[in-house]
Protein backbone atom coordinates (compact mmCIF):
# COMPACT_ATOMS: atom_id res chain seq x y z
CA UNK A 1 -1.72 76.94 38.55
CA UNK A 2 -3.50 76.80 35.14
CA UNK A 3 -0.54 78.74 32.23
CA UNK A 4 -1.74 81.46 30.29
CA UNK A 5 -1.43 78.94 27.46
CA UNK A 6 -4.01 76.77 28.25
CA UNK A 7 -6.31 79.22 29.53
CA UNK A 8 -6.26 80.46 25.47
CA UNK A 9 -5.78 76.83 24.09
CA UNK A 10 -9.39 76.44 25.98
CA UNK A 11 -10.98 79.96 24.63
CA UNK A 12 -10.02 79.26 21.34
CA UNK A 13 -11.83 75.46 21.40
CA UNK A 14 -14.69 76.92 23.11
CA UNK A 15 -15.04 79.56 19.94
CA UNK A 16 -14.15 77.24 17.82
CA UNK A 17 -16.70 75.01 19.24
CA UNK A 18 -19.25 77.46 19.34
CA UNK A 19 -19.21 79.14 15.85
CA UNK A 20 -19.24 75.40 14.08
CA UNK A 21 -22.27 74.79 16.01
CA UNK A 22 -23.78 78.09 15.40
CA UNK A 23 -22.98 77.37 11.26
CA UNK A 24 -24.18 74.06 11.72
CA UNK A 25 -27.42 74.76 12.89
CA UNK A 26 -28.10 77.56 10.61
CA UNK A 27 -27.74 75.23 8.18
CA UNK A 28 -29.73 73.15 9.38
CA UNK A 29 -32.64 75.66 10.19
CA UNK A 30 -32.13 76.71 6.44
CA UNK A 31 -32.86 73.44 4.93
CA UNK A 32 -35.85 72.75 7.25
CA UNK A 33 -37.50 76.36 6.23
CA UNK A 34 -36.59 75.14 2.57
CA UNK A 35 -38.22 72.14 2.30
CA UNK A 36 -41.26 73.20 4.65
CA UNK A 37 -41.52 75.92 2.59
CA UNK A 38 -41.77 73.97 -0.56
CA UNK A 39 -43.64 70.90 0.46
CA UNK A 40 -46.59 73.21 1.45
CA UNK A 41 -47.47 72.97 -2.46
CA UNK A 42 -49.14 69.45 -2.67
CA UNK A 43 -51.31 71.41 0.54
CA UNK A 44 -52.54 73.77 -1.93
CA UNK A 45 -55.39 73.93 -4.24
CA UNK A 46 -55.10 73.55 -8.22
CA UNK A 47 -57.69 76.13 -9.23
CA UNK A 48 -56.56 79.48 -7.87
CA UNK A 49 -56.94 79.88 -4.37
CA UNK A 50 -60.40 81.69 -3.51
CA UNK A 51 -61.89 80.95 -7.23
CA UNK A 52 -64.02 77.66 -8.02
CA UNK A 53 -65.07 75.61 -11.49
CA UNK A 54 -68.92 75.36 -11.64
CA UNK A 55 -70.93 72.96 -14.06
CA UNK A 56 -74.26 72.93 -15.11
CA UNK A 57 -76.14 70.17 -12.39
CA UNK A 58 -77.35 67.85 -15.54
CA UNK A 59 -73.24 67.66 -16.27
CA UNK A 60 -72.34 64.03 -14.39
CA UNK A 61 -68.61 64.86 -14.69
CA UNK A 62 -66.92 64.38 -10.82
CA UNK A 63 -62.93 65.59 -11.66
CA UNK A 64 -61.14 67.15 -14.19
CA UNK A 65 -57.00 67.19 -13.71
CA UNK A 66 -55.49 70.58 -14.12
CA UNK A 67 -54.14 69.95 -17.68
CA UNK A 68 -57.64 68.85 -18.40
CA UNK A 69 -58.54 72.04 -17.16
CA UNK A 70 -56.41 74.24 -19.30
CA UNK A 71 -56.79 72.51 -22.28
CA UNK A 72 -61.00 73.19 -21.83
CA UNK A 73 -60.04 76.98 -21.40
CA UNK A 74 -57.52 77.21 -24.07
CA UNK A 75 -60.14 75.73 -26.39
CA UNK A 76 -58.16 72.67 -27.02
CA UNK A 77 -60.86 70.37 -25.70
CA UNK A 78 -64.04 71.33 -26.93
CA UNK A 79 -66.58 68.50 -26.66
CA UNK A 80 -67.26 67.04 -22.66
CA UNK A 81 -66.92 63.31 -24.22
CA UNK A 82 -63.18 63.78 -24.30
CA UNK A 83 -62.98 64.41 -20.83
CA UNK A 84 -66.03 62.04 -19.53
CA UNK A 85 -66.43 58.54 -20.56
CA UNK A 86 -69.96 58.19 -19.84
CA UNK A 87 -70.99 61.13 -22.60
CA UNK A 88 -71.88 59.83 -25.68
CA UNK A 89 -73.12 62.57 -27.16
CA UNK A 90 -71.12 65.42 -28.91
CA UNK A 91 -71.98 68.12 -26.30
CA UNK A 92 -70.16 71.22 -26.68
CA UNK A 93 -67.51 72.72 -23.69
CA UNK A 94 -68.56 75.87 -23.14
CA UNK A 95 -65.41 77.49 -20.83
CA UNK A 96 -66.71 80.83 -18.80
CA UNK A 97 -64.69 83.67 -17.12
CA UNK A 98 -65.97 85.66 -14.67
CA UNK A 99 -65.56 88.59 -16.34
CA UNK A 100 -67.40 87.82 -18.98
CA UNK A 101 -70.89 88.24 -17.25
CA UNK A 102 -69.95 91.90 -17.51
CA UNK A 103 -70.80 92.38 -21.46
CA UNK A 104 -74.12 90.24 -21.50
CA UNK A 105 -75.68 92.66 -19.09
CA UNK A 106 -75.71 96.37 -18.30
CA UNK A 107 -74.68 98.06 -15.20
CA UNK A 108 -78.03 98.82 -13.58
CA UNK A 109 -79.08 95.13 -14.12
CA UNK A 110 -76.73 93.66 -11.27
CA UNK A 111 -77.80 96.51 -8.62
CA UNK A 112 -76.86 98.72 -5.75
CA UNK A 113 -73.17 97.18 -5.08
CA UNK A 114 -73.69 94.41 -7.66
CA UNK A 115 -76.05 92.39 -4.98
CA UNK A 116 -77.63 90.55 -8.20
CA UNK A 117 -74.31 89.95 -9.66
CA UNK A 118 -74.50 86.21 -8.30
CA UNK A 119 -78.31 85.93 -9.77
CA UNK A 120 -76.93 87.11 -13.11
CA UNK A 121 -74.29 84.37 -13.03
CA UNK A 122 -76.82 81.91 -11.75
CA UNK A 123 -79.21 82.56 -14.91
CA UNK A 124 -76.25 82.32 -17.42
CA UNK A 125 -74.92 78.44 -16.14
CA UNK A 126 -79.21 77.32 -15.94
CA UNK A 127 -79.43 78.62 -19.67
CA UNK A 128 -76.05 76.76 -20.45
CA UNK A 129 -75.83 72.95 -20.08
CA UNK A 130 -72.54 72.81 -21.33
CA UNK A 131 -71.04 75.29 -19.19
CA UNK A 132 -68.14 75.66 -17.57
CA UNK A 133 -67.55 78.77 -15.29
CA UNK A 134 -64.68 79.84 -13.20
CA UNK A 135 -66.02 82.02 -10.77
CA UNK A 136 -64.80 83.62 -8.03
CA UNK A 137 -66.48 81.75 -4.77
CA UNK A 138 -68.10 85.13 -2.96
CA UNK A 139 -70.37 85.90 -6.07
CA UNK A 140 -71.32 81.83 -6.88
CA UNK A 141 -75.37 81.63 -6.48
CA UNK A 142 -76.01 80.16 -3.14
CA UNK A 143 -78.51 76.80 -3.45
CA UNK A 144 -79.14 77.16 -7.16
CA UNK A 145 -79.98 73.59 -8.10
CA UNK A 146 -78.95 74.22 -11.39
CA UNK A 147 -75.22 74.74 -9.99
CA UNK A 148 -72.79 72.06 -9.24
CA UNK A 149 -69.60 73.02 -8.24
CA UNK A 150 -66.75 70.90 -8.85
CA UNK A 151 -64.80 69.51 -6.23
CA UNK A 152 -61.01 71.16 -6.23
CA UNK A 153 -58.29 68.52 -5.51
CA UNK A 154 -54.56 69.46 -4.23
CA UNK A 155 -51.83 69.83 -6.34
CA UNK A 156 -50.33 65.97 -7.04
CA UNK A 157 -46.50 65.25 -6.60
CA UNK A 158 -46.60 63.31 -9.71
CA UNK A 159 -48.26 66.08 -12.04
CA UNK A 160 -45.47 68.35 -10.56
CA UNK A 161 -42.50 66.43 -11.12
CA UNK A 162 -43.71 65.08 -14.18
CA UNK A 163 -45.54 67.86 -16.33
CA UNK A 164 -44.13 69.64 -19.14
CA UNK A 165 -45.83 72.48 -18.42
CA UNK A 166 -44.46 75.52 -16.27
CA UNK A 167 -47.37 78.02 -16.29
CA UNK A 168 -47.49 79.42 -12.34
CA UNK A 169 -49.81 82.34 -13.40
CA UNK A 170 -52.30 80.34 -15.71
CA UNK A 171 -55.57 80.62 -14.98
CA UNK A 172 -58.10 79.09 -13.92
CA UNK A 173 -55.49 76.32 -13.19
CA UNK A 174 -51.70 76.98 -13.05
CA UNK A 175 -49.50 74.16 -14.36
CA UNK A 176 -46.76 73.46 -11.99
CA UNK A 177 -44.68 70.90 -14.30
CA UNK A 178 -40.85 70.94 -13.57
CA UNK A 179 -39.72 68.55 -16.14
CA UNK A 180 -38.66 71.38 -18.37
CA UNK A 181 -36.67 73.02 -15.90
CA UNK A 182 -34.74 70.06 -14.46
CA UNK A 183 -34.00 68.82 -17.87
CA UNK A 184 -32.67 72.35 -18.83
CA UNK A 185 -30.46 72.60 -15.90
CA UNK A 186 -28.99 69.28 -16.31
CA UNK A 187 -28.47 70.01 -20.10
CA UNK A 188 -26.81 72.99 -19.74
CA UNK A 189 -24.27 71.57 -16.89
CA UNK A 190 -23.47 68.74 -18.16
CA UNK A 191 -22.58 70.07 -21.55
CA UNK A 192 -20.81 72.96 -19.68
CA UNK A 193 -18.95 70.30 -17.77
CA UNK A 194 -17.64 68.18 -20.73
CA UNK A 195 -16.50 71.39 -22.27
CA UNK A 196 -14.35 72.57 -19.04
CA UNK A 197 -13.21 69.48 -18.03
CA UNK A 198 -10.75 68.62 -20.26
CA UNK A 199 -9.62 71.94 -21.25
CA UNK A 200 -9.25 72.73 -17.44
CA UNK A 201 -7.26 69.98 -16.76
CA UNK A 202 -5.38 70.42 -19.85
CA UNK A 203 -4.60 73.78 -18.50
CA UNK A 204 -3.82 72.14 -14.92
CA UNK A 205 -1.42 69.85 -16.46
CA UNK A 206 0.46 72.40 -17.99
CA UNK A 207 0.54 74.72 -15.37
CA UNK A 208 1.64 71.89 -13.01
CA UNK A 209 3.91 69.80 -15.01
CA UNK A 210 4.86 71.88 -17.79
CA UNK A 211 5.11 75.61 -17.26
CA UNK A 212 8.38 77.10 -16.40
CA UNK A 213 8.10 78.93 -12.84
CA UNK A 214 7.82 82.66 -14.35
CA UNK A 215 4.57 81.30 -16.36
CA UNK A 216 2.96 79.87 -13.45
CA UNK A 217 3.50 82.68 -11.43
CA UNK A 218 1.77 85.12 -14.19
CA UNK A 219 -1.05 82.51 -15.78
CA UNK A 220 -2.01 81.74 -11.83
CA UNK A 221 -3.32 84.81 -10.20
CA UNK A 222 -4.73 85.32 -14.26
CA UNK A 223 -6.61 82.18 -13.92
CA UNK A 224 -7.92 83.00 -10.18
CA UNK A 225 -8.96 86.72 -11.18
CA UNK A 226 -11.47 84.86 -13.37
CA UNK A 227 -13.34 83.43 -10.50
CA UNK A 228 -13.71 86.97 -9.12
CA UNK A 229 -15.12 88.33 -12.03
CA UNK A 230 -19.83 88.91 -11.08
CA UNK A 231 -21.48 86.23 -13.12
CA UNK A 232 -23.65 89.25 -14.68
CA UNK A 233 -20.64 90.47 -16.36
CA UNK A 234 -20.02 87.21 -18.15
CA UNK A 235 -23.65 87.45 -18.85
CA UNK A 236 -23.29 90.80 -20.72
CA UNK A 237 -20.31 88.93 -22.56
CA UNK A 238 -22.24 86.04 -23.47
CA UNK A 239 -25.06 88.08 -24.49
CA UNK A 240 -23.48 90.79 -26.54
CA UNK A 241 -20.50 88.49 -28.08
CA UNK A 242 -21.54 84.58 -27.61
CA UNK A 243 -25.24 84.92 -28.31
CA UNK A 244 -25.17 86.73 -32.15
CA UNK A 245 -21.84 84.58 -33.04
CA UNK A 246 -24.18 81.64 -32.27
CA UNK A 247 -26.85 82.63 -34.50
CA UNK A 248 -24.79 83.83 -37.39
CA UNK A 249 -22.46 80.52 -37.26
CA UNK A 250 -25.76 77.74 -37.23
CA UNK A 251 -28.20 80.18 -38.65
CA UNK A 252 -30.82 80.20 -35.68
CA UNK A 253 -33.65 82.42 -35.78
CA UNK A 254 -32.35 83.66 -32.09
CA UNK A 255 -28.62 82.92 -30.73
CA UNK A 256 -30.17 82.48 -27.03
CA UNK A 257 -29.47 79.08 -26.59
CA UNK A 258 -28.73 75.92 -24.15
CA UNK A 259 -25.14 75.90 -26.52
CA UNK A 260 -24.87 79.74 -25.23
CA UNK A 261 -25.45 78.73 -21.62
CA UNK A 262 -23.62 75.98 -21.74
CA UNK A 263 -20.49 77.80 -23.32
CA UNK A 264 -20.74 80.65 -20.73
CA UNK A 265 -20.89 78.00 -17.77
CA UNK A 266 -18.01 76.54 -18.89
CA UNK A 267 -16.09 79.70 -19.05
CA UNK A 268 -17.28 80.39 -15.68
CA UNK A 269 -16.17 76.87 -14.07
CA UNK A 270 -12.49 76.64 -15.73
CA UNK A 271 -10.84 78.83 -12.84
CA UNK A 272 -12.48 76.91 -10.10
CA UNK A 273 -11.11 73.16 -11.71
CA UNK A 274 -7.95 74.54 -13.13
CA UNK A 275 -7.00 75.60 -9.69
CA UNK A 276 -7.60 73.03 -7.48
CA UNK A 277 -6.30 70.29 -9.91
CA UNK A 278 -3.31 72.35 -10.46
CA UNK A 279 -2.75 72.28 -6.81
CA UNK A 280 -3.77 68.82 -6.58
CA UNK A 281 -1.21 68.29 -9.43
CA UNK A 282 1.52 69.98 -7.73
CA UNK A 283 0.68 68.51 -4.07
CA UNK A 284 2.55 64.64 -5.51
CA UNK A 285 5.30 63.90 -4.06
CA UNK A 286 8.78 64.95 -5.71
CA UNK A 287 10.17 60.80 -5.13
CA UNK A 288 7.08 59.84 -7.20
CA UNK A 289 7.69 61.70 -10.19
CA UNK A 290 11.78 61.06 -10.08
CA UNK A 291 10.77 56.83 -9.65
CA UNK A 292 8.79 57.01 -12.61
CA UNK A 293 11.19 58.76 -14.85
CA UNK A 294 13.92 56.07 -13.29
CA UNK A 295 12.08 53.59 -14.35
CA UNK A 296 11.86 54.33 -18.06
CA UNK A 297 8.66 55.85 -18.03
CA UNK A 298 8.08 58.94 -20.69
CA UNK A 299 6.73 62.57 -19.07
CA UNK A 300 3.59 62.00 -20.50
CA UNK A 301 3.10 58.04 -18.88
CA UNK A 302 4.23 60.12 -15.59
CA UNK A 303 1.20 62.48 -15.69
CA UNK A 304 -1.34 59.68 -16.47
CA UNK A 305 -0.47 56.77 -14.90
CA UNK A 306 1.39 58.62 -11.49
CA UNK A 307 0.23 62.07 -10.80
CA UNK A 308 -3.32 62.26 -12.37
CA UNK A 309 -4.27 59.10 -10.60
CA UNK A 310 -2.73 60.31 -6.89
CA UNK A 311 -4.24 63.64 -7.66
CA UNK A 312 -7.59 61.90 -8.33
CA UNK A 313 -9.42 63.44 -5.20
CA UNK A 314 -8.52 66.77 -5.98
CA UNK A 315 -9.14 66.64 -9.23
CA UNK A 316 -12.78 65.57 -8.31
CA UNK A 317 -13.04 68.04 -5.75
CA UNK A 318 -12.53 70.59 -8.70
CA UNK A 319 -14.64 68.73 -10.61
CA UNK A 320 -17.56 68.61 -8.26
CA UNK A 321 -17.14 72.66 -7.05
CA UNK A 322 -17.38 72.96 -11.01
CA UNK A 323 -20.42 71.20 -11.57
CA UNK A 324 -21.82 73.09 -8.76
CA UNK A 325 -20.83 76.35 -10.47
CA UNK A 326 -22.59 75.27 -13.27
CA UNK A 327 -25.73 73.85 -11.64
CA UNK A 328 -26.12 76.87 -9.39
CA UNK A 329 -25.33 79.92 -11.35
CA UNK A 330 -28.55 81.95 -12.02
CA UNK A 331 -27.71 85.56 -13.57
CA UNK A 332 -25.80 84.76 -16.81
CA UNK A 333 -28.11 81.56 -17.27
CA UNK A 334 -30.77 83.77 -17.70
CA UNK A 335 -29.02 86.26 -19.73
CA UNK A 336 -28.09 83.75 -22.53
CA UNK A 337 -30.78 80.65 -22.68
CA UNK A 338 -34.00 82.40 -23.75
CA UNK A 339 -35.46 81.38 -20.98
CA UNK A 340 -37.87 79.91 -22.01
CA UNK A 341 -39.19 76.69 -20.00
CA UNK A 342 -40.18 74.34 -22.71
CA UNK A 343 -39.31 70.61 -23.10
CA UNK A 344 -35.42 70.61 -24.23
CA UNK A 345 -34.27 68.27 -27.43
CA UNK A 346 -31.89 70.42 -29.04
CA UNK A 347 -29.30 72.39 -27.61
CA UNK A 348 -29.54 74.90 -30.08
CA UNK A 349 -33.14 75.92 -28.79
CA UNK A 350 -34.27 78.20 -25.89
CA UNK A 351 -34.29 76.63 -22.38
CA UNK A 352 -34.85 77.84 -18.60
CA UNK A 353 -32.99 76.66 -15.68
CA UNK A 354 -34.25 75.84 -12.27
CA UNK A 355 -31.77 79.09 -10.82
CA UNK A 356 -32.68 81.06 -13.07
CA UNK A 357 -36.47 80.41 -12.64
CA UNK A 358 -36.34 81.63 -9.08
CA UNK A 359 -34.50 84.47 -9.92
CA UNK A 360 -36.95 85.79 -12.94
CA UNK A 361 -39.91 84.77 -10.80
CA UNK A 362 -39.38 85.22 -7.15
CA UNK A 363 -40.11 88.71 -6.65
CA UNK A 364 -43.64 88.09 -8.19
CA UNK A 365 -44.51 85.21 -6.69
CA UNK A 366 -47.53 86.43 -3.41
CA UNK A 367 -45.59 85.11 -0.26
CA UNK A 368 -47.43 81.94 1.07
CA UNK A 369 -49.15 81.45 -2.27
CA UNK A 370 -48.55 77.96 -4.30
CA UNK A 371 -46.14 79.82 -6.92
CA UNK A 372 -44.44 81.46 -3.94
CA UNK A 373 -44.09 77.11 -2.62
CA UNK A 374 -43.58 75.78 -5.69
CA UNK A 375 -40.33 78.26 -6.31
CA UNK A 376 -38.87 77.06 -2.93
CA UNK A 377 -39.64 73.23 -3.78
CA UNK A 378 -37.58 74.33 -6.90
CA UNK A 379 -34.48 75.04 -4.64
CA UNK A 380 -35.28 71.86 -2.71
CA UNK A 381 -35.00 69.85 -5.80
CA UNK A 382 -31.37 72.05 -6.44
CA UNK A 383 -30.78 71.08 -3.74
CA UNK A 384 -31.04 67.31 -3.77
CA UNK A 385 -29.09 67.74 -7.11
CA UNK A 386 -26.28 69.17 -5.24
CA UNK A 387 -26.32 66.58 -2.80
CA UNK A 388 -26.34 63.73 -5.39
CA UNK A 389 -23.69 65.04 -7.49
CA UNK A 390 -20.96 65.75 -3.83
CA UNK A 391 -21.97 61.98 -2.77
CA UNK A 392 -21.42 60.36 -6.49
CA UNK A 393 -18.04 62.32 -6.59
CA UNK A 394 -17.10 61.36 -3.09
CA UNK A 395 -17.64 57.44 -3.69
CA UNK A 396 -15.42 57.80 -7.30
CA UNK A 397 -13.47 59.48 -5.48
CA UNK A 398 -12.61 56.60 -2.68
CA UNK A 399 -13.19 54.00 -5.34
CA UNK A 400 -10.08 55.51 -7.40
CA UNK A 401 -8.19 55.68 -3.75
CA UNK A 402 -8.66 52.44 -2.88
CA UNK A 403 -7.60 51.38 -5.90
CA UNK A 404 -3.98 52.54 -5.40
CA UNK A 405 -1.42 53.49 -8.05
């Protein structure tokens, strides 16, 4: 007869079982929406979805890139022979918005319902050989052989991942280029990083190795309360305190910063790596410490050479779920940095982060439009970040193991 016992020992592997499949695959289904999500954006158009670009017919040009494309409308190409080899002459761009057809002609002279609307625009491009019109494709003239429309090409994985440029709303062509952002977020959490790092495990040390028993027991649950404290409040802190020190003390026109960021990451991350290296710290064996002091060894030489270097995993475990801190957070990031997503060379300049990005711009975004895609690629390349930064510290991690003492 089957005990009571093993009746439960069975439940409990069956739940067990069962919810780490269940987490597993919700996971899984997560990452697959993610990335489906996000890879839909080289699917999608780079002129705004319904709209086209339309050229006079005597105009031979057959492409024009999306930053070609926005420079023409911003007026920073103005002749066609920058952007087609085969002009020669010094013919003038001349970039057309749809609504512009409304003040060079009255109401009555598009009709009932505007049904000469697409006539009107069809007179303007003949009359214009340098044209360029963005137009939206129900009112472009139908057989007008003095209309050629341009041919629309997808948005490229290189322009994405290599533009300086993050303009999602631009029109006629939005400017998808991440550089900015990735370069932000990796500036702001890797400074934050060598900032916490070695006052954390300063702090670590002490606590571990140091610190008489009624200190610990009071800086401990100080240090963990930290963690527990909503990133927005250390946002207001950084923003009200950090952010006008910062631009008084270096004499910035604005004290939102990647040094502001960077300082309130840092502040953010110290409870997460002080705590698991102090418990990494305080998990080496007693006989460890007590042979190195027998042998002649100083305190210090037993921190460094004995209990940092067994504690090595944990101490990259904290290091890792502090980096992650750092890459991840979004509210105080965008509190603090300016947020503005230009190319970063200073840290004493206005950045955006890829978090905070999705955050500011999520909730505008149409759903199944290519900003809506291009935010979610954003959290597939946090993602991949994440992932990179767990394997790197796993393999220094076993690298210091198999090293040995």
């Amino acid at each position: 007869m089957i005990s009571i016992k093993k009746i439960s020992e069975r439940i409990a592997r069956v739940i067990l079982t069962f919810s780490g499949s269940v987490t597993s695959l919700t996971i899984l289904l997560i990452i697959i929406f993610l990335f489906k999500e996000g890879l839909g954006l080289f699917n999608s158009p780079s002129v705004e979805k319904g709209y086209s670009l339309c050229v006079h017919s005597s105009n031979n040009i057959e492409r024009l890139s999306p930053q070609q494309i926005k420079k023409i409308f911003d007026q920073e190409i103005t002749l066609w022979s920058e952007v087609n080899s085969s002009k020669t002459d010094n013919d003038e761009i001349f970039p057309f918005r749809f609504d512009e057809i409304f003040s060079l002609y009255s109401e009555e002279e598009f009709g009932e319902d505007y049904a000469l609307l697409p006539e009107k625009l069809g007179e303007v491009i003949a009359q214009n050989p340098g044209i360029i019109a963005y137009l939206p494709e129900q009112y472009i003239p139908e057989e007008n052989p003095d209309i050629k429309i341009m041919p629309v090409e997808t948005i490229d994985i290189l322009n994405f991942f290599g533009g300086k440029d993050w303009l999602p709303t631009a029109t006629p062509s939005p400017q998808f280029g991440v550089l900015p952002l990735i370069l932000g977020t990796l500036l702001v959490s890797i400074f934050a990083i060598l900032i916490a790092l070695p006052l954390g495990l300063g702090v670590a040390i002490y606590m571990s190795e140091l610190a008489n028993e009624r200190i610990r027991k009071l800086l401990k649950p100080a240090i963990e309360l930290l963690a527990g404290i909503p990133s927005v409040v250390y946002g207001f802190f950084g923003l009200v305190v950090l952010v006008p020190l910062i631009q008084k003390s270096f004499n910035l026109p604005v004290g939102e910063t990647a040094f502001a960021g960077s300082i309130v990451l840092a502040i953010m991350a110290l409870p997460t790596i002080i705590t698991i290296a102090e418990d990494a710290m305080r998990g080496t064996p007693r006989a460890m410490r007590e042979a190195s002091l027998a042998l002649g060894a100083t305190r210090w030489q037993t921190v460094y050479r004995v209990i940092v270097p067994y504690a090595s995993s944990g101490i990259m475990a904290a290091v890792v779920l502090g980096i992650g801190r750092a890459v991840g957070e979004t509210m105080a990031v965008l509190m603090v940095t300016g947020n503005a997503a230009v190319m970063p060379t200073s840290l004493f300049q206005a950045i955006r982060t890829i978090p905070a990005t999705i955050a500011a711009e999520l909730g505008e975004a149409p759903a199944g439009g290519a900003h809506y895609q291009s935010l979610f690629m954003l959290g597939c390349i946090l993602f991949v970040i994440t992932i990179i930064i767990s394997a790197s510290a796993e393999f220094i991690s076993k690298q210091q193991n198999n090293k040995g003492l």
